[in-house]
PDB file of N, CA and C in Angstrom:
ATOM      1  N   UNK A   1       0.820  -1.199   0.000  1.00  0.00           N
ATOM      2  CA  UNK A   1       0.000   0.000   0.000  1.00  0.00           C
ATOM      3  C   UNK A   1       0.859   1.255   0.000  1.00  0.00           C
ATOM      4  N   UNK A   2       1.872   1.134   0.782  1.00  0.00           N
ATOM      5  CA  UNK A   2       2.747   2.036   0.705  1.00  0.00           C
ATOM      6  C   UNK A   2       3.499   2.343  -0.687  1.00  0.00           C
ATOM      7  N   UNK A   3       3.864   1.666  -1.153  1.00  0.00           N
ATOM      8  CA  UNK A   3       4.622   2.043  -2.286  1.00  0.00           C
ATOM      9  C   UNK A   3       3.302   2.322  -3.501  1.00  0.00           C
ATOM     10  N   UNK A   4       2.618   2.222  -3.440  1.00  0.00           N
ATOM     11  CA  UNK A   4       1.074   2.611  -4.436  1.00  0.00           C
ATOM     12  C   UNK A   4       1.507   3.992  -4.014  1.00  0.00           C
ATOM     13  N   UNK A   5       1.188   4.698  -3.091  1.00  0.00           N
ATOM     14  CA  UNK A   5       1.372   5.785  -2.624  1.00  0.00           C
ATOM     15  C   UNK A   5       2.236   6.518  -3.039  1.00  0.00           C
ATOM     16  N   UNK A   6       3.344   5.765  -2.788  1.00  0.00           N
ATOM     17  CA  UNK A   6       4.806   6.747  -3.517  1.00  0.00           C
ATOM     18  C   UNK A   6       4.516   7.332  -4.628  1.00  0.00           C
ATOM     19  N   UNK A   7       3.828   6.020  -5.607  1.00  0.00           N
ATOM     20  CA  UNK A   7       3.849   6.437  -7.060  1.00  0.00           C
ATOM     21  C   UNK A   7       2.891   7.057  -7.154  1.00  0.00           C
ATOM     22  N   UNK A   8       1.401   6.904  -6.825  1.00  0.00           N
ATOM     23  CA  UNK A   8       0.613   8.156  -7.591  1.00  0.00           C
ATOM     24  C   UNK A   8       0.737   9.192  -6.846  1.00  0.00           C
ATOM     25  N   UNK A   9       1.054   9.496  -5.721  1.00  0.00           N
ATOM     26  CA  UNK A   9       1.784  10.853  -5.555  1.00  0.00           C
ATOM     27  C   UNK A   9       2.317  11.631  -6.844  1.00  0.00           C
ATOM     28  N   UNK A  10       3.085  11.305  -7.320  1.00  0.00           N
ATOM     29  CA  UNK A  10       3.752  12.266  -8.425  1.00  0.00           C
ATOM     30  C   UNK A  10       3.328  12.716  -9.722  1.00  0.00           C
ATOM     31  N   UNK A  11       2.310  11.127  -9.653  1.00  0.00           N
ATOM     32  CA  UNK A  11       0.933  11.810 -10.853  1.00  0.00           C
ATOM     33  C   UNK A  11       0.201  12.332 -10.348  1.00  0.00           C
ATOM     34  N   UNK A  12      -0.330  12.694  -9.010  1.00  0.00           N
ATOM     35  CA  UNK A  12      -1.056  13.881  -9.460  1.00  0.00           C
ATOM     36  C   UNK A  12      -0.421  14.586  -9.397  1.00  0.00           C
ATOM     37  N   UNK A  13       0.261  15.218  -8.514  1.00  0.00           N
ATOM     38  CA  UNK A  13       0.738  16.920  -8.530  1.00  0.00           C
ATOM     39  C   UNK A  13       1.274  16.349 -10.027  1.00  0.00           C
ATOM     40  N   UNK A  14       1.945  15.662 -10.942  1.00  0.00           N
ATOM     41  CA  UNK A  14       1.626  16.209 -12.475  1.00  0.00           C
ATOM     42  C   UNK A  14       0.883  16.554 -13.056  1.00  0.00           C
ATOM     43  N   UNK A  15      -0.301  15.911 -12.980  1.00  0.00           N
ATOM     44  CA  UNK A  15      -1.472  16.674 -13.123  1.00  0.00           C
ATOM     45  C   UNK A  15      -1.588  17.805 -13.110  1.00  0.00           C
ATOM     46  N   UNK A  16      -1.894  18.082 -11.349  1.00  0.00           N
ATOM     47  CA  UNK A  16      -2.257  19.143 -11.297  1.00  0.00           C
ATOM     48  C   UNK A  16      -1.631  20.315 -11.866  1.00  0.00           C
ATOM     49  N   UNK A  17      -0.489  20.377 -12.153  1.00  0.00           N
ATOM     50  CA  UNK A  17       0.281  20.971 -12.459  1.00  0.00           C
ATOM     51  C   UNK A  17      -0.135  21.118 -14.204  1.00  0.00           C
ATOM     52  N   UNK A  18      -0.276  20.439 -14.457  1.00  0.00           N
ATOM     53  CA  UNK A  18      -0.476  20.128 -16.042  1.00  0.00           C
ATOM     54  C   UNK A  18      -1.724  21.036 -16.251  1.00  0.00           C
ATOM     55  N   UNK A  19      -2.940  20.753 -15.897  1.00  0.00           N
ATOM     56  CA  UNK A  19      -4.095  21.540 -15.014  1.00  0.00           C
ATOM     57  C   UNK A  19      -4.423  22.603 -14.775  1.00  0.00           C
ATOM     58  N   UNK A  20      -3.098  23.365 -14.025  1.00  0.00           N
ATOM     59  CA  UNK A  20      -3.150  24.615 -14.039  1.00  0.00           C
ATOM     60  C   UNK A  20      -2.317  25.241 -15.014  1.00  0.00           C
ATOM     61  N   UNK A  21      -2.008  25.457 -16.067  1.00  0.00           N
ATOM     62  CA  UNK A  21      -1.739  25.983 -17.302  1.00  0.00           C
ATOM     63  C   UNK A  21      -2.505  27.008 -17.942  1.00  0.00           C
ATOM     64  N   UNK A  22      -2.227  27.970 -18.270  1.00  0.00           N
ATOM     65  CA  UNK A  22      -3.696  28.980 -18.562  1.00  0.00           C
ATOM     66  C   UNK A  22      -3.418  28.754 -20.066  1.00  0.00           C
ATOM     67  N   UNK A  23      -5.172  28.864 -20.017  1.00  0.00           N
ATOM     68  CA  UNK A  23      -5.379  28.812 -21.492  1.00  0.00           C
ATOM     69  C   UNK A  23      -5.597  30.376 -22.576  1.00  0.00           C
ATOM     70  N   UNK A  24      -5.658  30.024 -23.858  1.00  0.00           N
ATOM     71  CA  UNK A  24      -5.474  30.734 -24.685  1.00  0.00           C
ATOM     72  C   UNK A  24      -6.905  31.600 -24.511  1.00  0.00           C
ATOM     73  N   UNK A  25      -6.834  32.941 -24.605  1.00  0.00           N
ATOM     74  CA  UNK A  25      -7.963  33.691 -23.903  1.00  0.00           C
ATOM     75  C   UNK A  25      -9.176  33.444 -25.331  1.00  0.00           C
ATOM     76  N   UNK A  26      -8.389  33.291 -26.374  1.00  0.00           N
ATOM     77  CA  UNK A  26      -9.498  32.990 -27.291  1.00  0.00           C
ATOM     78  C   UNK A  26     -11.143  33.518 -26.923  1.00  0.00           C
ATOM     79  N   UNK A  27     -10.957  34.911 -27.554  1.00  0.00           N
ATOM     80  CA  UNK A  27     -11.718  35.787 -27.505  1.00  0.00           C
ATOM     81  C   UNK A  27     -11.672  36.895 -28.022  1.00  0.00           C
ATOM     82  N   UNK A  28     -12.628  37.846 -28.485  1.00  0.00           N
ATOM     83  CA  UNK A  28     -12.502  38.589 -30.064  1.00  0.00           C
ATOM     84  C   UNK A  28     -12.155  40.281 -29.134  1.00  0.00           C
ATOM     85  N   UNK A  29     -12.139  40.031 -27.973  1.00  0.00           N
ATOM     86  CA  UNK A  29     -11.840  40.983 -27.031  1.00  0.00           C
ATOM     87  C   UNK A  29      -9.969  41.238 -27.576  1.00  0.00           C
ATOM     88  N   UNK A  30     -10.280  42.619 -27.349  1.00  0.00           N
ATOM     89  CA  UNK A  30      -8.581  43.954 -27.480  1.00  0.00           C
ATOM     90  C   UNK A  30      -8.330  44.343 -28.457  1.00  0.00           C
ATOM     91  N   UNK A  31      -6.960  44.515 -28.830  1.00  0.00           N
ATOM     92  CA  UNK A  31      -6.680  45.776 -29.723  1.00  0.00           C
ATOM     93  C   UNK A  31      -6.205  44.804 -31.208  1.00  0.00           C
ATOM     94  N   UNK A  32      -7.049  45.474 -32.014  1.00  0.00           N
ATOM     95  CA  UNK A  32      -6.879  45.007 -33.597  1.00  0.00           C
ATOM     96  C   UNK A  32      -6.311  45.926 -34.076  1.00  0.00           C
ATOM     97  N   UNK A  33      -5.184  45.483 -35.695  1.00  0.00           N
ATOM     98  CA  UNK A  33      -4.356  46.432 -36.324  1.00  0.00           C
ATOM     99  C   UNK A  33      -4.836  45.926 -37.797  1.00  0.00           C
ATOM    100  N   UNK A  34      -4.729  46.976 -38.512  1.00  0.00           N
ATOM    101  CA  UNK A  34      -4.504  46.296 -39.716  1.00  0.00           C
ATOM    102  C   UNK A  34      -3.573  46.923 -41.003  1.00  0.00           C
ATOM    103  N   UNK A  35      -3.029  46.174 -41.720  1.00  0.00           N
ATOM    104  CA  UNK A  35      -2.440  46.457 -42.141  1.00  0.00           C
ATOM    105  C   UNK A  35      -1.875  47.887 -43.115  1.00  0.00           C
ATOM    106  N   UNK A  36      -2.983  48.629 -42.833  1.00  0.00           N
ATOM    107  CA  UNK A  36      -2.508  50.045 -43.606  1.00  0.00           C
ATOM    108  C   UNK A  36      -2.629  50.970 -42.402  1.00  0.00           C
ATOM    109  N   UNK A  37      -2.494  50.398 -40.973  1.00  0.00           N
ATOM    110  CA  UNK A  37      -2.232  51.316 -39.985  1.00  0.00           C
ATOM    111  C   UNK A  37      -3.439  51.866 -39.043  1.00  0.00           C
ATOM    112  N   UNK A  38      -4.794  51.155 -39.801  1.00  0.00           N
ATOM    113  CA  UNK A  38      -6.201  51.758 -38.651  1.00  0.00           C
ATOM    114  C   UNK A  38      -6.216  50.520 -37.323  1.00  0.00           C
ATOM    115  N   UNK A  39      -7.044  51.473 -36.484  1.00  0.00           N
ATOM    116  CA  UNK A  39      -7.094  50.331 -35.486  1.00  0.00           C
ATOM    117  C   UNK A  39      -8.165  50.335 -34.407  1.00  0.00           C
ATOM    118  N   UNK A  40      -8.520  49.578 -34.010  1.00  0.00           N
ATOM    119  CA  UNK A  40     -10.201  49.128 -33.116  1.00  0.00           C
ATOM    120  C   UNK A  40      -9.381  48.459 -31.897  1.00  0.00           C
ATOM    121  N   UNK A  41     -10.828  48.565 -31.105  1.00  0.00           N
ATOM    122  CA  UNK A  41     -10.452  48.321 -29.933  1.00  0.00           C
ATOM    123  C   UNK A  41     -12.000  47.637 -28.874  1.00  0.00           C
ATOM    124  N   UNK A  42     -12.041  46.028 -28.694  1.00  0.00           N
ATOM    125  CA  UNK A  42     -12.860  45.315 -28.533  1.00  0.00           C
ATOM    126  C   UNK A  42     -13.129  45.327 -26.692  1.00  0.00           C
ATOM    127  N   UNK A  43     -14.222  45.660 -26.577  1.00  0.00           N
ATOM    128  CA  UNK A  43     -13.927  44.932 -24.713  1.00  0.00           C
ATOM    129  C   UNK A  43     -15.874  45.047 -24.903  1.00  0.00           C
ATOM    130  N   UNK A  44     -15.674  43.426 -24.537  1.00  0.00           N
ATOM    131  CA  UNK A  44     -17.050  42.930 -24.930  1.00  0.00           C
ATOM    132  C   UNK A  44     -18.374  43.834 -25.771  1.00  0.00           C
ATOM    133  N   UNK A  45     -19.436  44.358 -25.544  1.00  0.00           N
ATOM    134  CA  UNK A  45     -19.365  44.943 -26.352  1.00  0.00           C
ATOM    135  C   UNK A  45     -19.512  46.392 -26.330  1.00  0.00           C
ATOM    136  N   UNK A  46     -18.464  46.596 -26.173  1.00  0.00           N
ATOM    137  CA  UNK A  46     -18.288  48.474 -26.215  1.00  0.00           C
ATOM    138  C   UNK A  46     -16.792  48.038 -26.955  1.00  0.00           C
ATOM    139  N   UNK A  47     -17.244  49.040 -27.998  1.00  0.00           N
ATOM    140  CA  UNK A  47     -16.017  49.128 -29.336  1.00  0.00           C
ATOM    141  C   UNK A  47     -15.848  50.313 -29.657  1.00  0.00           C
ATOM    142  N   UNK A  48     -13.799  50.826 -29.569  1.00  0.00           N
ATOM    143  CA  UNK A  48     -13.607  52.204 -30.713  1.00  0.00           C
ATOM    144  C   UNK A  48     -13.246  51.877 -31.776  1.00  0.00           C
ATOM    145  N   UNK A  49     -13.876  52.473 -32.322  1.00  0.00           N
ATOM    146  CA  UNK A  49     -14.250  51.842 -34.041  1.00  0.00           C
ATOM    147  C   UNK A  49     -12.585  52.727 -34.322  1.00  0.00           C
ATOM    148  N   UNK A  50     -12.073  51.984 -35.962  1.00  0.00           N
ATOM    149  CA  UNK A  50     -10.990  52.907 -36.736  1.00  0.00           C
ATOM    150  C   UNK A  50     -10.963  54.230 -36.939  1.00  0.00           C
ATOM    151  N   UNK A  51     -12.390  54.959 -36.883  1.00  0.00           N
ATOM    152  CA  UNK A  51     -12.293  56.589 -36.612  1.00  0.00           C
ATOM    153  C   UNK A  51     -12.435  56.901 -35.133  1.00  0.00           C
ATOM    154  N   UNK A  52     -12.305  56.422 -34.099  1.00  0.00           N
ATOM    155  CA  UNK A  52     -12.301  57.043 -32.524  1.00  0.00           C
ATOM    156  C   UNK A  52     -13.234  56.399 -32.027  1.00  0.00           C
ATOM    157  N   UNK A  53     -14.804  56.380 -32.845  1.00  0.00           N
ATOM    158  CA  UNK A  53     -16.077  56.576 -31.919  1.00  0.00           C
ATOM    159  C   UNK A  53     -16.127  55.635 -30.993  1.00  0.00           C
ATOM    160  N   UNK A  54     -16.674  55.815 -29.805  1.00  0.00           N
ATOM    161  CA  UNK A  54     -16.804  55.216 -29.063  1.00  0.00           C
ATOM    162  C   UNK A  54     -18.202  54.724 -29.223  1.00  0.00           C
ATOM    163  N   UNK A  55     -18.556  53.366 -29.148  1.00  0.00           N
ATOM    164  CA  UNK A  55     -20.175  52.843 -29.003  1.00  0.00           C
ATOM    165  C   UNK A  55     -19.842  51.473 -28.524  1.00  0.00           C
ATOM    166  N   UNK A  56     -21.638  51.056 -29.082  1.00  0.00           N
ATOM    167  CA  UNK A  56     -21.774  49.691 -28.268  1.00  0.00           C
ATOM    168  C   UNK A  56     -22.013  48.791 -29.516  1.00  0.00           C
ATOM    169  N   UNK A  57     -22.061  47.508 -29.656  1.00  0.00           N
ATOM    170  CA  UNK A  57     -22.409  46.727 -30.755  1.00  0.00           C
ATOM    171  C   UNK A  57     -22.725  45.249 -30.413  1.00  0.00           C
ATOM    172  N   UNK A  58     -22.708  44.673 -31.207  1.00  0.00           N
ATOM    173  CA  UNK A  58     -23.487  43.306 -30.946  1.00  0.00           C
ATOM    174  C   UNK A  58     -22.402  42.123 -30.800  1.00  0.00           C
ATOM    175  N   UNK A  59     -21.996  41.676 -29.165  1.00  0.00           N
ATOM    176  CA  UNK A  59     -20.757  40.866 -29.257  1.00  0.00           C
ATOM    177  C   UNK A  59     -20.801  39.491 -28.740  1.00  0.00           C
ATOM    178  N   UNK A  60     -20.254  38.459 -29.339  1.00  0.00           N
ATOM    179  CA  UNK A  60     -20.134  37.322 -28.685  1.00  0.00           C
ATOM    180  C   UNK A  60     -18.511  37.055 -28.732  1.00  0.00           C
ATOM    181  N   UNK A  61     -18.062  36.052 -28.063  1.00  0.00           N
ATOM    182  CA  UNK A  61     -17.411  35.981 -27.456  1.00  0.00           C
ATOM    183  C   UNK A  61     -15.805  35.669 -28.975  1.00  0.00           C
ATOM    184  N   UNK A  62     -16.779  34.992 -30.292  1.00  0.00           N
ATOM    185  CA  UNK A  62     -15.809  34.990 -31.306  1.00  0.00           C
ATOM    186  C   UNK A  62     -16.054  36.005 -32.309  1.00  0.00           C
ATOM    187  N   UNK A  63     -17.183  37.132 -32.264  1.00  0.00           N
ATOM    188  CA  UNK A  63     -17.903  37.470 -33.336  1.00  0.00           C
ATOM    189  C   UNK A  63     -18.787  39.294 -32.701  1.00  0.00           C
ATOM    190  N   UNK A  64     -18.372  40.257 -33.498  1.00  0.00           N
ATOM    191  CA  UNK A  64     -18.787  41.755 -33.151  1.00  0.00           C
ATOM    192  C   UNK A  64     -19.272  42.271 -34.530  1.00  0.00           C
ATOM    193  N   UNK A  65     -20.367  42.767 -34.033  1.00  0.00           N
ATOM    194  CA  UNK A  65     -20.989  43.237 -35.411  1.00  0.00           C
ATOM    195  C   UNK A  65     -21.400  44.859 -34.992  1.00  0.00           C
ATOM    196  N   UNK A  66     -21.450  46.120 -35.851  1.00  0.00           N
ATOM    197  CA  UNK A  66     -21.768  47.032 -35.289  1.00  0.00           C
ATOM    198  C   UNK A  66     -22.022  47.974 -36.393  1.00  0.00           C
ATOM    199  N   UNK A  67     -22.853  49.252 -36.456  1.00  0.00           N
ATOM    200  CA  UNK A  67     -23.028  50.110 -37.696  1.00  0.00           C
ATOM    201  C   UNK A  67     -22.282  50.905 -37.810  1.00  0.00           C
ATOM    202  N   UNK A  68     -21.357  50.975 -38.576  1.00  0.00           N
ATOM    203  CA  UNK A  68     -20.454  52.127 -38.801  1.00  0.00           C
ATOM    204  C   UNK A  68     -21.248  53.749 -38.374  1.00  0.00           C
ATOM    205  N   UNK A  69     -20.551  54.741 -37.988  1.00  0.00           N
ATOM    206  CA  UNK A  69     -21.134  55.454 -37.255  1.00  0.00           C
ATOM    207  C   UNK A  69     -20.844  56.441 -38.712  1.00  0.00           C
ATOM    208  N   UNK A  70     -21.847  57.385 -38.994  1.00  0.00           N
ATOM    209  CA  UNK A  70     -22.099  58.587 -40.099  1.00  0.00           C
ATOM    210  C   UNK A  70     -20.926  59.200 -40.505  1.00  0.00           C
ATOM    211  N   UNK A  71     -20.303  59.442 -39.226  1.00  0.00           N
ATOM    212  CA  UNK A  71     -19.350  60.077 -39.503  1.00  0.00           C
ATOM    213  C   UNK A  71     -17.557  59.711 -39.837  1.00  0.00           C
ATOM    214  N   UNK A  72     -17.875  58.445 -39.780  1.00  0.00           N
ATOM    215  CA  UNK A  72     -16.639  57.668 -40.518  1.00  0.00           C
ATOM    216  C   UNK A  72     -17.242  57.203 -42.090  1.00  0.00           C
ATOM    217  N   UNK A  73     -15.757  56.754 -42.467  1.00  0.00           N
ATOM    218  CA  UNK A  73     -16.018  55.759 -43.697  1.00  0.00           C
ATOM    219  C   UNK A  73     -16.673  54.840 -43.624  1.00  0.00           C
ATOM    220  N   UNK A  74     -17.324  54.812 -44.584  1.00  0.00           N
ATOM    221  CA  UNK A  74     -18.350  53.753 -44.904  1.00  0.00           C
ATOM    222  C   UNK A  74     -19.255  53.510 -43.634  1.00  0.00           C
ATOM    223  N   UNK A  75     -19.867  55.121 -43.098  1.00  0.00           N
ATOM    224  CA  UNK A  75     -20.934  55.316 -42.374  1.00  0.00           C
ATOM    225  C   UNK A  75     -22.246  54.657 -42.662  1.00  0.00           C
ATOM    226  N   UNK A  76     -22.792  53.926 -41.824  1.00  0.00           N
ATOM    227  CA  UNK A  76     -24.305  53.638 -42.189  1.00  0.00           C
ATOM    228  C   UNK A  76     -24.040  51.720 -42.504  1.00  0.00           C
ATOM    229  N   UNK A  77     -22.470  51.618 -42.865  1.00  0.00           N
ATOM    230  CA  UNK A  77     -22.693  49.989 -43.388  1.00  0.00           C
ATOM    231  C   UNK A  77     -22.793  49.465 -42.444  1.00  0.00           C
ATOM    232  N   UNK A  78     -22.910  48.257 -42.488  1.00  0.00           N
ATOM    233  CA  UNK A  78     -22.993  47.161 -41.361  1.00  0.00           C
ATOM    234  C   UNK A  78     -21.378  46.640 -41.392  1.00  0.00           C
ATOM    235  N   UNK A  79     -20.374  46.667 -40.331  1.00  0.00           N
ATOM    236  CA  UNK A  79     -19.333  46.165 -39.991  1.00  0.00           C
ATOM    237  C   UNK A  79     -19.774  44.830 -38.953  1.00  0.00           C
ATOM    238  N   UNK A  80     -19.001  43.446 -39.778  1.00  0.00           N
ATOM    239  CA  UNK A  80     -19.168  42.314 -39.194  1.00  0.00           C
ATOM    240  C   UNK A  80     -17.621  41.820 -38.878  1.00  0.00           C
ATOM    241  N   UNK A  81     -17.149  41.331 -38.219  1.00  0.00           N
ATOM    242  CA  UNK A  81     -16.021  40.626 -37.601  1.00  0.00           C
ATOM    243  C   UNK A  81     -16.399  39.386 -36.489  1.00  0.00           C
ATOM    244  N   UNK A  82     -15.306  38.512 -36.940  1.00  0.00           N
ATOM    245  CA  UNK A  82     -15.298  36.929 -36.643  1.00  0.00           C
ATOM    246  C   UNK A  82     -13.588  36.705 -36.524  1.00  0.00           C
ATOM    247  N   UNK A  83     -13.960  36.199 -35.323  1.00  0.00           N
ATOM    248  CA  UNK A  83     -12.013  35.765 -34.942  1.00  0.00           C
ATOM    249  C   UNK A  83     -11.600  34.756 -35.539  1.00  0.00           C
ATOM    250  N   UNK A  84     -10.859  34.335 -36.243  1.00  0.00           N
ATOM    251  CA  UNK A  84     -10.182  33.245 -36.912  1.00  0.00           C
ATOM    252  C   UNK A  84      -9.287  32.379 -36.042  1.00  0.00           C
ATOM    253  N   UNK A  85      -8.320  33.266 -34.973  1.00  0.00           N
ATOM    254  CA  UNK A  85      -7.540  32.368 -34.307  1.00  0.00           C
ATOM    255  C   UNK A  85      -7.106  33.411 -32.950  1.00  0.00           C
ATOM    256  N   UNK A  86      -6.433  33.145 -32.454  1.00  0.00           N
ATOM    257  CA  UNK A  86      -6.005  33.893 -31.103  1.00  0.00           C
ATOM    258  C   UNK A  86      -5.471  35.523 -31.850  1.00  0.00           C
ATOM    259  N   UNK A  87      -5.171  35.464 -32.808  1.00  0.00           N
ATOM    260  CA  UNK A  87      -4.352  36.760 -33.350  1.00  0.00           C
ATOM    261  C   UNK A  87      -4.718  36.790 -35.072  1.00  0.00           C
ATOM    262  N   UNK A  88      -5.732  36.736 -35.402  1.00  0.00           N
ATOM    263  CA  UNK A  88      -6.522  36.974 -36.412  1.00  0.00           C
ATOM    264  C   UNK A  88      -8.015  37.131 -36.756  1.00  0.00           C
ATOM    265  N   UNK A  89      -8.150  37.831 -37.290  1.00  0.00           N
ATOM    266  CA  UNK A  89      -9.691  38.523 -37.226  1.00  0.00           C
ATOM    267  C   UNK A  89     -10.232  38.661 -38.736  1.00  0.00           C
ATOM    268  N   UNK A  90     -11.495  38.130 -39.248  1.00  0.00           N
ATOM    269  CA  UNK A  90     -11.975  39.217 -40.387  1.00  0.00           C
ATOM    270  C   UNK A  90     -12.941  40.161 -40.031  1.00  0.00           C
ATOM    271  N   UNK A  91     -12.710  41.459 -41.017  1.00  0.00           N
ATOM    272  CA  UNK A  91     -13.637  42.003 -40.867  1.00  0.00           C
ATOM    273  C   UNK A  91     -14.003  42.634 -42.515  1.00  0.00           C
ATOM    274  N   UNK A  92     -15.367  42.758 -42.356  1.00  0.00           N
ATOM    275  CA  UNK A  92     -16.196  43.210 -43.793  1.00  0.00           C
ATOM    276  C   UNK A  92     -16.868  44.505 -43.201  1.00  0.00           C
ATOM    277  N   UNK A  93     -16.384  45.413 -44.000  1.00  0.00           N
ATOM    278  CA  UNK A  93     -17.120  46.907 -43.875  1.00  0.00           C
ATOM    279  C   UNK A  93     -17.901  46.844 -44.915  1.00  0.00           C
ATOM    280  N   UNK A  94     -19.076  46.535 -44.783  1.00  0.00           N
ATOM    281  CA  UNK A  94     -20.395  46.686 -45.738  1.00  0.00           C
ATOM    282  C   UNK A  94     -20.561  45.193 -46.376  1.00  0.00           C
ATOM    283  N   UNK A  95     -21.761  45.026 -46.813  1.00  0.00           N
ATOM    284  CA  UNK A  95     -21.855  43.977 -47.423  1.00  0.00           C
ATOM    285  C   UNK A  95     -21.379  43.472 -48.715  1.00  0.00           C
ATOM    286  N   UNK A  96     -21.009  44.653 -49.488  1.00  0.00           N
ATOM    287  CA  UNK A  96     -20.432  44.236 -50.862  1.00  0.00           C
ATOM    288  C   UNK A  96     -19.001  44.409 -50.737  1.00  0.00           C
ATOM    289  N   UNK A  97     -18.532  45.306 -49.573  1.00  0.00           N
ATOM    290  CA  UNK A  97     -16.851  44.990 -49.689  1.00  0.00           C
ATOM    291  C   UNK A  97     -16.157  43.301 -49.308  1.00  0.00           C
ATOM    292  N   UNK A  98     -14.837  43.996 -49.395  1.00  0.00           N
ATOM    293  CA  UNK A  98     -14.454  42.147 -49.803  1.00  0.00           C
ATOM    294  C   UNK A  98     -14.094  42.268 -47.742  1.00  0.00           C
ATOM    295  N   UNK A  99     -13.750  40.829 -47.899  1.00  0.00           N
ATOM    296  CA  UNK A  99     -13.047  41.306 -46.329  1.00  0.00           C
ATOM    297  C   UNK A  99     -11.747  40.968 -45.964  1.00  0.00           C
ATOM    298  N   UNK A 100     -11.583  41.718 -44.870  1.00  0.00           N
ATOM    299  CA  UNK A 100     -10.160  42.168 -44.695  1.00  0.00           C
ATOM    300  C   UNK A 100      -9.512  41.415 -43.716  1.00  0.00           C
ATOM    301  N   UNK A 101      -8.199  41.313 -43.500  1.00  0.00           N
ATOM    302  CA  UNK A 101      -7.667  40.351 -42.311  1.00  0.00           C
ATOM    303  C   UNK A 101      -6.594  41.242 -41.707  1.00  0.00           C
ATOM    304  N   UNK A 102      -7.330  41.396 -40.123  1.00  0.00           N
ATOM    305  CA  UNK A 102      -6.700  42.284 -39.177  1.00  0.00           C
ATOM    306  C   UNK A 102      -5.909  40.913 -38.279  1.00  0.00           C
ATOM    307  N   UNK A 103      -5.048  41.642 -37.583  1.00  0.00           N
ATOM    308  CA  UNK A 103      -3.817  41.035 -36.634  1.00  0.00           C
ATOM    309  C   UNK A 103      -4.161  41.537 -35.321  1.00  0.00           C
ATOM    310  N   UNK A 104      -4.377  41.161 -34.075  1.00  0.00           N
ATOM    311  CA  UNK A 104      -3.967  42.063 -32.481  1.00  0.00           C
ATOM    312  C   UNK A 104      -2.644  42.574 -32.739  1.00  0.00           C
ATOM    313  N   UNK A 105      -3.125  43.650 -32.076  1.00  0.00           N
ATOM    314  CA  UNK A 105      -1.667  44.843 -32.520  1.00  0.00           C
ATOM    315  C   UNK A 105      -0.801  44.404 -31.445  1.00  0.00           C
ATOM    316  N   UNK A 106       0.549  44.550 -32.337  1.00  0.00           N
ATOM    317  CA  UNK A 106       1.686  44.124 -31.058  1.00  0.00           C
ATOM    318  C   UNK A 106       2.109  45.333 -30.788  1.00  0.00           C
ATOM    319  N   UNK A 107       3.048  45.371 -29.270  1.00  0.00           N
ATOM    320  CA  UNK A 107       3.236  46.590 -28.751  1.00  0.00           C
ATOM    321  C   UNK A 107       5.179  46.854 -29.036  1.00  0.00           C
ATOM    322  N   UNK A 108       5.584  47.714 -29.734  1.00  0.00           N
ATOM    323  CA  UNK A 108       6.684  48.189 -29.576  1.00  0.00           C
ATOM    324  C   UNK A 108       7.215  49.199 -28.792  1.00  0.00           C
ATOM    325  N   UNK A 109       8.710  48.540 -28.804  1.00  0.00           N
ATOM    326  CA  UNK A 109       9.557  49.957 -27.788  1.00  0.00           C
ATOM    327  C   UNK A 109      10.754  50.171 -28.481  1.00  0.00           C
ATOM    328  N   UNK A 110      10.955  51.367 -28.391  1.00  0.00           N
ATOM    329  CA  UNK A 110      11.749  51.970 -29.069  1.00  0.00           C
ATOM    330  C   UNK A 110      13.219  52.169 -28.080  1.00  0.00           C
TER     331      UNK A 110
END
């Protein structure tokens, strides 16, 4: 009985250990870039859109949809975005544009 003991002792705390590992936040939440330099900013659903505005929009946890606000480009369309992976995003500004593939912005230091 004793030596049973010895040994699964060390599987669990592997386990547990294994267990507590954090996972990938996988979620359409923070800061998006894209490649000609605009950039959004997700926290569930309250979004600053690529011109500043601040609003609210329609969010789940892989997927933000929201109306472009009048006073940006392509005011009035419907903007849809869907996360692809931990650090990729599409998004379609309007229904007939094509769509685009944004990155989470990485942070530099100079």
């Amino acid at each position: 009985m004793m030596r049973q003991g010895r040994i699964l002792w060390p599987a669990v705390a592997l386990a547990a250990c294994i267990g507590a590992t954090p996972a990938l936040a996988d979620a359409i939440d923070g800061e998006w870039c894209s490649d000609d330099g605009r950039h959004l900013s997700i926290a569930g659903p309250a979004i600053v859109t690529p011109g500043g505005t601040r609003m609210q929009g329609a969010y789940t946890r892989h997927s933000f949809l929201y109306t472009a606000p009048q006073s940006e480009p392509d005011g009035g369309q419907e903007v849809s975005m869907r996360l692809l992976s931990e650090t990729v995003v599409q998004i379609r500004f309007g229904p007939e544009r094509p769509v685009q593939t944004w990155h989470r912005c990485t942070e530099t230091t100079s």
